[in-house]
Protein backbone atom coordinates (compact mmCIF):
# COMPACT_ATOMS: atom_id res chain seq x y z
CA UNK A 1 0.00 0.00 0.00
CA UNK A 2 3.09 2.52 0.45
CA UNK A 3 4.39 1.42 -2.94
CA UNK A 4 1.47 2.60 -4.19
CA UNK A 5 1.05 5.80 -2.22
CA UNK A 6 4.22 6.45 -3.40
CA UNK A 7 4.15 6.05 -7.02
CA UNK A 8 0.96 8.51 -7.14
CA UNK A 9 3.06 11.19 -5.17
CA UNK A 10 5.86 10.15 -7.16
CA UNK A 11 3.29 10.76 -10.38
CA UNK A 12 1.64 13.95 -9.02
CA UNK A 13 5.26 15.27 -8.41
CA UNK A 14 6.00 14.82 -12.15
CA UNK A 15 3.65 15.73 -13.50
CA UNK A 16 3.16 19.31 -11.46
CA UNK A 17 6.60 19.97 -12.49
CA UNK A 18 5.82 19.15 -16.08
CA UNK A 19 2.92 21.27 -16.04
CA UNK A 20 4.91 24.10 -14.42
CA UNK A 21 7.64 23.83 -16.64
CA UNK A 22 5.37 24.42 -19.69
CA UNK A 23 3.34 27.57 -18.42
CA UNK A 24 6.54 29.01 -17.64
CA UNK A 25 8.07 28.01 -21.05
CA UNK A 26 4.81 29.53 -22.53
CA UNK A 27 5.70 32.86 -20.61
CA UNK A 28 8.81 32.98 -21.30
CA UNK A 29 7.80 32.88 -24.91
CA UNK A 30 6.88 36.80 -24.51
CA UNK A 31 8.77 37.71 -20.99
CA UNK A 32 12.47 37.29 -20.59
CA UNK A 33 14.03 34.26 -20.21
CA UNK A 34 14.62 30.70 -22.09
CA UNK A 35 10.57 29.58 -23.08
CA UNK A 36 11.41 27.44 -25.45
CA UNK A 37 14.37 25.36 -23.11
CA UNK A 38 11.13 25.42 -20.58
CA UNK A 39 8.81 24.30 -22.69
CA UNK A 40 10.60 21.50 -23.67
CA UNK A 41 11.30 20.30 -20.42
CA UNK A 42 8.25 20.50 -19.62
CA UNK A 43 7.16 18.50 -22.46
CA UNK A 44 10.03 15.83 -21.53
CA UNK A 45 8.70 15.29 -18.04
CA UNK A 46 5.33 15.00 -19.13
CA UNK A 47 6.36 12.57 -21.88
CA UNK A 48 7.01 10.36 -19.21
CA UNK A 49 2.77 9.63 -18.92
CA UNK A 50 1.29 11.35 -22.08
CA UNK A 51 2.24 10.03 -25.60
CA UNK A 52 1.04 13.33 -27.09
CA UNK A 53 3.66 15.00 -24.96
CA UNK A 54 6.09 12.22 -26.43
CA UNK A 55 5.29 14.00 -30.23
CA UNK A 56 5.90 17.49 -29.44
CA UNK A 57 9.59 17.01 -27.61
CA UNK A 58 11.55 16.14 -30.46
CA UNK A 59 10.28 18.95 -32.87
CA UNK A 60 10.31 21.60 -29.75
CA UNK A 61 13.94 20.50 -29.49
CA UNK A 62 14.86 20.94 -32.69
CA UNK A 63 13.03 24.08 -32.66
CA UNK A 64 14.83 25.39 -29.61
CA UNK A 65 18.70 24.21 -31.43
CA UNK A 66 17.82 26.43 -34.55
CA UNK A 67 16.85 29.68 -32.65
CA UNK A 68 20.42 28.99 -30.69
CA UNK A 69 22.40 27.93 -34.11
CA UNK A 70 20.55 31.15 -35.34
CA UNK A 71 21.77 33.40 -32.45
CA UNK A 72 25.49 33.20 -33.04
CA UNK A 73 25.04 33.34 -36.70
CA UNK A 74 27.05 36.30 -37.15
CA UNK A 75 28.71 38.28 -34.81
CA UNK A 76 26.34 41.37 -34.29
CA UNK A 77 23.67 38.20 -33.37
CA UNK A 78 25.85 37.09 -30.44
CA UNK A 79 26.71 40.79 -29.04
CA UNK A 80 23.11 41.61 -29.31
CA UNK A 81 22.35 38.19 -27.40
CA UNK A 82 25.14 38.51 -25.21
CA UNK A 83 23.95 42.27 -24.20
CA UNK A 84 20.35 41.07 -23.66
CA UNK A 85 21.42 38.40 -21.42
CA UNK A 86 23.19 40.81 -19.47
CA UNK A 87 20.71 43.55 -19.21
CA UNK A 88 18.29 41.26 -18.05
CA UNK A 89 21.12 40.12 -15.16
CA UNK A 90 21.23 44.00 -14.76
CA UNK A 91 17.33 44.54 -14.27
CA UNK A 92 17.91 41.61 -11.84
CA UNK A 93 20.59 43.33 -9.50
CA UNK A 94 18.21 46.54 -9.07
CA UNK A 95 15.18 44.25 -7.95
CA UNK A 96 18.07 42.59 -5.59
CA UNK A 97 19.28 46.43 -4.33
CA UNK A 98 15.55 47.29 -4.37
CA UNK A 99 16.63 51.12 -4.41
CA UNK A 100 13.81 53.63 -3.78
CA UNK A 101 10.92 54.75 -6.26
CA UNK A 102 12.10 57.94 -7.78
CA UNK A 103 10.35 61.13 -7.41
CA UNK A 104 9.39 60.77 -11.14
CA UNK A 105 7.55 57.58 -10.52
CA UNK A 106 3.98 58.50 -11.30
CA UNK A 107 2.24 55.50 -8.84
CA UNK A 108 2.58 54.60 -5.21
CA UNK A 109 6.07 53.58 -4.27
CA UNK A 110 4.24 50.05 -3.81
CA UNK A 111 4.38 50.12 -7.30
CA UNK A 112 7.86 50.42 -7.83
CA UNK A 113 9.70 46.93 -8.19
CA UNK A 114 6.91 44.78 -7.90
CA UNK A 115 7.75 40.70 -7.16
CA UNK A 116 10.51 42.48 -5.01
CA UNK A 117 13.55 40.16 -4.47
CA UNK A 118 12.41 36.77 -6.13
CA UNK A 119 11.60 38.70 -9.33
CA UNK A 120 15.56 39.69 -8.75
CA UNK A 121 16.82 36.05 -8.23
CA UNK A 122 14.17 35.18 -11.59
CA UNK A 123 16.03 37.59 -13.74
CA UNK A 124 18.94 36.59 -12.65
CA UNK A 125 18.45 33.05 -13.26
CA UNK A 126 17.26 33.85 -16.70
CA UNK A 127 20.76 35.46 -17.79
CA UNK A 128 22.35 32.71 -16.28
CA UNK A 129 21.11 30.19 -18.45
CA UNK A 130 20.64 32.60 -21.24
CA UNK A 131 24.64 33.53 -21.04
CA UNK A 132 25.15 29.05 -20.68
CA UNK A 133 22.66 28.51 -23.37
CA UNK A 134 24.85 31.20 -25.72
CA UNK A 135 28.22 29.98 -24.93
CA UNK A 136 26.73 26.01 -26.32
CA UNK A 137 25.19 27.79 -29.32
CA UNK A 138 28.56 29.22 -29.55
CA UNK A 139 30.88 26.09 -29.36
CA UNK A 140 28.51 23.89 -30.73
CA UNK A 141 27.66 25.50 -34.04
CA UNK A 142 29.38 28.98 -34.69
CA UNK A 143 31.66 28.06 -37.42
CA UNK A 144 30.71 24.41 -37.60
CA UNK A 145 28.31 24.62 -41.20
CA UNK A 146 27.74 20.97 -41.12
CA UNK A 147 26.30 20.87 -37.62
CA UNK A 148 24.36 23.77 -38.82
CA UNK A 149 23.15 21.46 -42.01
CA UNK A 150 22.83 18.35 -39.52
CA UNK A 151 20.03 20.41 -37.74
CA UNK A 152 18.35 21.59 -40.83
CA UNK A 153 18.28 18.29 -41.68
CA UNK A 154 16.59 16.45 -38.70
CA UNK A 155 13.99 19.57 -38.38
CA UNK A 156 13.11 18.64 -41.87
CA UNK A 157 12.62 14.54 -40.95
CA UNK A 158 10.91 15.48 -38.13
CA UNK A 159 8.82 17.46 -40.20
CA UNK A 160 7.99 14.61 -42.52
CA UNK A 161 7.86 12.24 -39.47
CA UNK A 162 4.74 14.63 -38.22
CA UNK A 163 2.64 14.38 -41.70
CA UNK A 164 2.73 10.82 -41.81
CA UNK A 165 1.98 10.56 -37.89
């Protein structure tokens, strides 16, 4: 009976996460940080108990390898990624410092910085991985065509793969 009790927990855990994982990966879509690297772990966790969660990693994966291969296509790519990344660290740091609402701030100071330190340690987070996430891109397919074509190429299969599925 605690075998049991414990799978289900073990389950519900999972699956939470999963679920988590993909709202955030949604949100991240349009906010900063890495949606589609949350989305599709979200989508692998879940893939674990849905087989329509099993479809959707592979081509969210491939997905999420061309918009890196595509960020360090060229070198005004990566210093515009690599200064994103950072300003987001920077935002970060002032929600850490939480300074005071300037006198130009037109609401309450209540206003000013919401989500307080945990939107701070977010941010952060978010150019951490964004800055890891950059320097793979970088050293797995700046310079490296065929890697580049490899990728192309399994986006297309899985492309076919999808009609026939």
């Amino acid at each position: 009976m605690k075998s049991l009790a414990g799978a289900a927990a073990k389950r519900l855990a999972f699956e939470t996460l999963g679920w988590l994982l993909v709202v955030a990966g949604i949100a991240a879509m349009v906010l900063p940080g890495p949606g589609l690297l949350m989305l599709f772990g979200g989508l692998a966790v879940l893939s674990r108990q849905y087989a329509w969660a099993r479809r959707y990693v592979e081509p969210v994966r491939l997905r999420a390898l061309r918009g890196a291969a595509e960020g360090v296509e060229t070198w005004p790519r990566i210093i515009l990624s690599t200064l994103g990344s950072l300003s987001i660290g920077a935002v970060g740091i002032v929600f850490l410092v939480s300074p005071p609402a300037p006198h130009w701030w037109p609401l309450e100071a209540t206003f000013w910085l919401l989500g307080g330190a945990w939107t701070g340690v977010t941010l952060l987070g978010s150019c951490a991985i964004a800055l890891g996430v950059l320097a793979y891109s970088y050293k797995r397919f700046h310079g490296h065509p065929a890697a580049r074509h490899q990728l192309d190429e399994d986006i297309e299969h899985s492309g076919e793969m999808n009609k026939v599925a």
